[in-house]
Protein backbone atom coordinates (compact mmCIF):
# COMPACT_ATOMS: atom_id res chain seq x y z
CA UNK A 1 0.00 0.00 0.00
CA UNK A 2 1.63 3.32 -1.25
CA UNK A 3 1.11 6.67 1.07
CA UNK A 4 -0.24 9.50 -0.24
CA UNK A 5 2.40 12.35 0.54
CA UNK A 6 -0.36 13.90 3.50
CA UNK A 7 0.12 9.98 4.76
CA UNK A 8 4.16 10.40 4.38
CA UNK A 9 4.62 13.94 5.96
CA UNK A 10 2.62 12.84 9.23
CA UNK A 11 4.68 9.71 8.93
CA UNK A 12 8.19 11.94 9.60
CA UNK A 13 5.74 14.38 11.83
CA UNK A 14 5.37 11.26 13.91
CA UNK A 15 8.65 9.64 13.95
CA UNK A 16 10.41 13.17 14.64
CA UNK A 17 8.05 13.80 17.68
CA UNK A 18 9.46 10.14 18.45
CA UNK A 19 12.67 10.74 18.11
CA UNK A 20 12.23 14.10 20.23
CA UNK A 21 10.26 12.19 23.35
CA UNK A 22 13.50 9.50 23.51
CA UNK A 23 15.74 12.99 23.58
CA UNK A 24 13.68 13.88 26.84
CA UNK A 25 13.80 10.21 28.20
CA UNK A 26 17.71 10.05 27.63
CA UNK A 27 17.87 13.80 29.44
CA UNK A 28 15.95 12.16 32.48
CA UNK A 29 18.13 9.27 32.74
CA UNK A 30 21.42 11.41 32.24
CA UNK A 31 22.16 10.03 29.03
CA UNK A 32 23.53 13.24 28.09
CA UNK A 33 25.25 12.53 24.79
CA UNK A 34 22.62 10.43 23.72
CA UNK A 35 19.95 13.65 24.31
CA UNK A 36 22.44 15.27 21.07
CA UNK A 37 21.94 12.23 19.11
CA UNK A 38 18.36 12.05 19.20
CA UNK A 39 17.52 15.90 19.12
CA UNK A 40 19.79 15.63 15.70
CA UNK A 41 17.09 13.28 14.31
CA UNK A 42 14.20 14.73 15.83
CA UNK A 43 15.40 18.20 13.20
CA UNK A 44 16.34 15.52 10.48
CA UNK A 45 13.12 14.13 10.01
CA UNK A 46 11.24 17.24 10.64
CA UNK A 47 13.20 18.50 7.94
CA UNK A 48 12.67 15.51 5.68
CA UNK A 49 8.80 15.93 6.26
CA UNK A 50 8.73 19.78 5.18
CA UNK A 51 10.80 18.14 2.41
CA UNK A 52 8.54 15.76 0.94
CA UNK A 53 5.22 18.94 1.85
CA UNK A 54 7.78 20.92 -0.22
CA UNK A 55 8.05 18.70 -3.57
CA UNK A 56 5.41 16.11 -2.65
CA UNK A 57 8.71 13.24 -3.32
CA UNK A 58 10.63 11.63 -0.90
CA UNK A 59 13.40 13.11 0.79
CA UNK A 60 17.32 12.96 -0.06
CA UNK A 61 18.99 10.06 1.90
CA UNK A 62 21.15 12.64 4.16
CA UNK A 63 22.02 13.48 7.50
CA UNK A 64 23.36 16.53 7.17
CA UNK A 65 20.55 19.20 8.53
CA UNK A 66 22.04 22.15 6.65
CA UNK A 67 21.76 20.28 3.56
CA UNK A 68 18.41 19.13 4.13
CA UNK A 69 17.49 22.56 5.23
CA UNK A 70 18.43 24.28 2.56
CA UNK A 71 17.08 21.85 -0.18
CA UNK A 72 13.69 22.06 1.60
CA UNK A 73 13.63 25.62 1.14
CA UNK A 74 13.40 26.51 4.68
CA UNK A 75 17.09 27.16 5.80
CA UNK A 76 16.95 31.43 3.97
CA UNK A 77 14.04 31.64 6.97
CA UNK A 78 15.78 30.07 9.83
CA UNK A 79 17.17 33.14 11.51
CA UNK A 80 21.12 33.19 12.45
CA UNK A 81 20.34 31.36 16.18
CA UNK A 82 18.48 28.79 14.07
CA UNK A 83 21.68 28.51 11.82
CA UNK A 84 24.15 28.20 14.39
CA UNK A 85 21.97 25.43 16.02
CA UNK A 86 21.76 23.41 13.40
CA UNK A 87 25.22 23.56 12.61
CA UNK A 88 26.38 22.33 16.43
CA UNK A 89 23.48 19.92 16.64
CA UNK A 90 25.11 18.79 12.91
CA UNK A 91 28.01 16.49 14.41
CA UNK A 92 26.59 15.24 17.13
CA UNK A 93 24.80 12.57 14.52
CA UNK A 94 27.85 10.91 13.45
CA UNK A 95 30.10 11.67 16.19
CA UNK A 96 27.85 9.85 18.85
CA UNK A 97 28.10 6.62 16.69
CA UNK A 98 32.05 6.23 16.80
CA UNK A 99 33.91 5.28 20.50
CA UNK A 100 36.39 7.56 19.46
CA UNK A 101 33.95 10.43 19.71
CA UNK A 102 32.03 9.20 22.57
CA UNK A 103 34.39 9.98 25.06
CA UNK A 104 35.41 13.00 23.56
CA UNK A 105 31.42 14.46 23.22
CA UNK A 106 30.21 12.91 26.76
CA UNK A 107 33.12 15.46 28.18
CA UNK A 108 31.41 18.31 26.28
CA UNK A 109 27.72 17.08 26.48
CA UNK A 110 27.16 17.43 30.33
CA UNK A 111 23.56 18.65 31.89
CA UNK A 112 23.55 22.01 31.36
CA UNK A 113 24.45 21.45 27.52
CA UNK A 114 21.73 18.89 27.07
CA UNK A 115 19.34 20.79 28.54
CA UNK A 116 20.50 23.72 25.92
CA UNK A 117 20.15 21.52 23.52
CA UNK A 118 16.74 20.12 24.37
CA UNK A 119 15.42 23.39 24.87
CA UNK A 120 16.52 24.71 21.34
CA UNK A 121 15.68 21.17 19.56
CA UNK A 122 11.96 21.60 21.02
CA UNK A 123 12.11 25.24 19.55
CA UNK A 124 13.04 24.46 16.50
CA UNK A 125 11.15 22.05 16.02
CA UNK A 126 7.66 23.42 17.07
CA UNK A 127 8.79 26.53 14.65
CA UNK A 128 9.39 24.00 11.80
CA UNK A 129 6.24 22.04 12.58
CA UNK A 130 3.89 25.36 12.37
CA UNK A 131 5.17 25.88 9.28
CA UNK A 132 4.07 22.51 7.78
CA UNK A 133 0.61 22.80 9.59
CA UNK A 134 0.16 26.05 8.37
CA UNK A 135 -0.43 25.39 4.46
């Protein structure tokens, strides 16, 4: 059964808000690096759903949020704060994934950055969402 592209943009609506609820469970537990991992994909598939609302086809297989950004025709709106976000939250996809990284990131990512980067992952987010609802 093929989705119509309302079915596929509440499909990445729904597995973004996912992605952004395990972000909040992995802040409660002190999973701090983990909280940058998942707010990265929270944005990423946000992104690929104002993507596909966008061109009504599916998204580019990428990770990289500027990229994605900017080929969804949002990234000229974000405002500089929403640039800069996206391009710390950027690494933290990749960088997680590797030990190498790990150690280095769960020295940067402590509480107070988490909850930074909660906060402005929720932001984002919501400000990307209203713009999908909105049309």
């Amino acid at each position: 059964m093929d989705m119509d592209n309302d079915e596929k943009i509440q499909y990445w609506i729904e597995i973004s808000e996912y992605d952004l609820g395990t972000a909040d469970a992995m802040y409660q537990t002190g999973r701090y690096l983990y909280v940058g991992f998942m707010c990265h994909q929270a944005i990423e598939k946000i992104l690929k759903a104002f993507y596909v609302f966008i061109y009504n086809d599916t998204p580019p297989y990428s990770h990289n949020l500027t990229f994605l950004a900017e080929e969804s025709r949002i990234y000229d709106g974000f405002s500089e704060q929403q640039k800069d976000f996206i391009d710390l939250l950027d690494p933290l996809n990749i960088k997680a994934r590797y030990p190498a990284y790990k150690e280095y990131l769960s020295k940067i990512v402590d509480e107070r950055n988490a909850r930074e980067i909660l906060s402005n992952t929720k932001e984002l987010h919501q400000w990307i969402k209203q713009r999908l609802l909105k049309s």
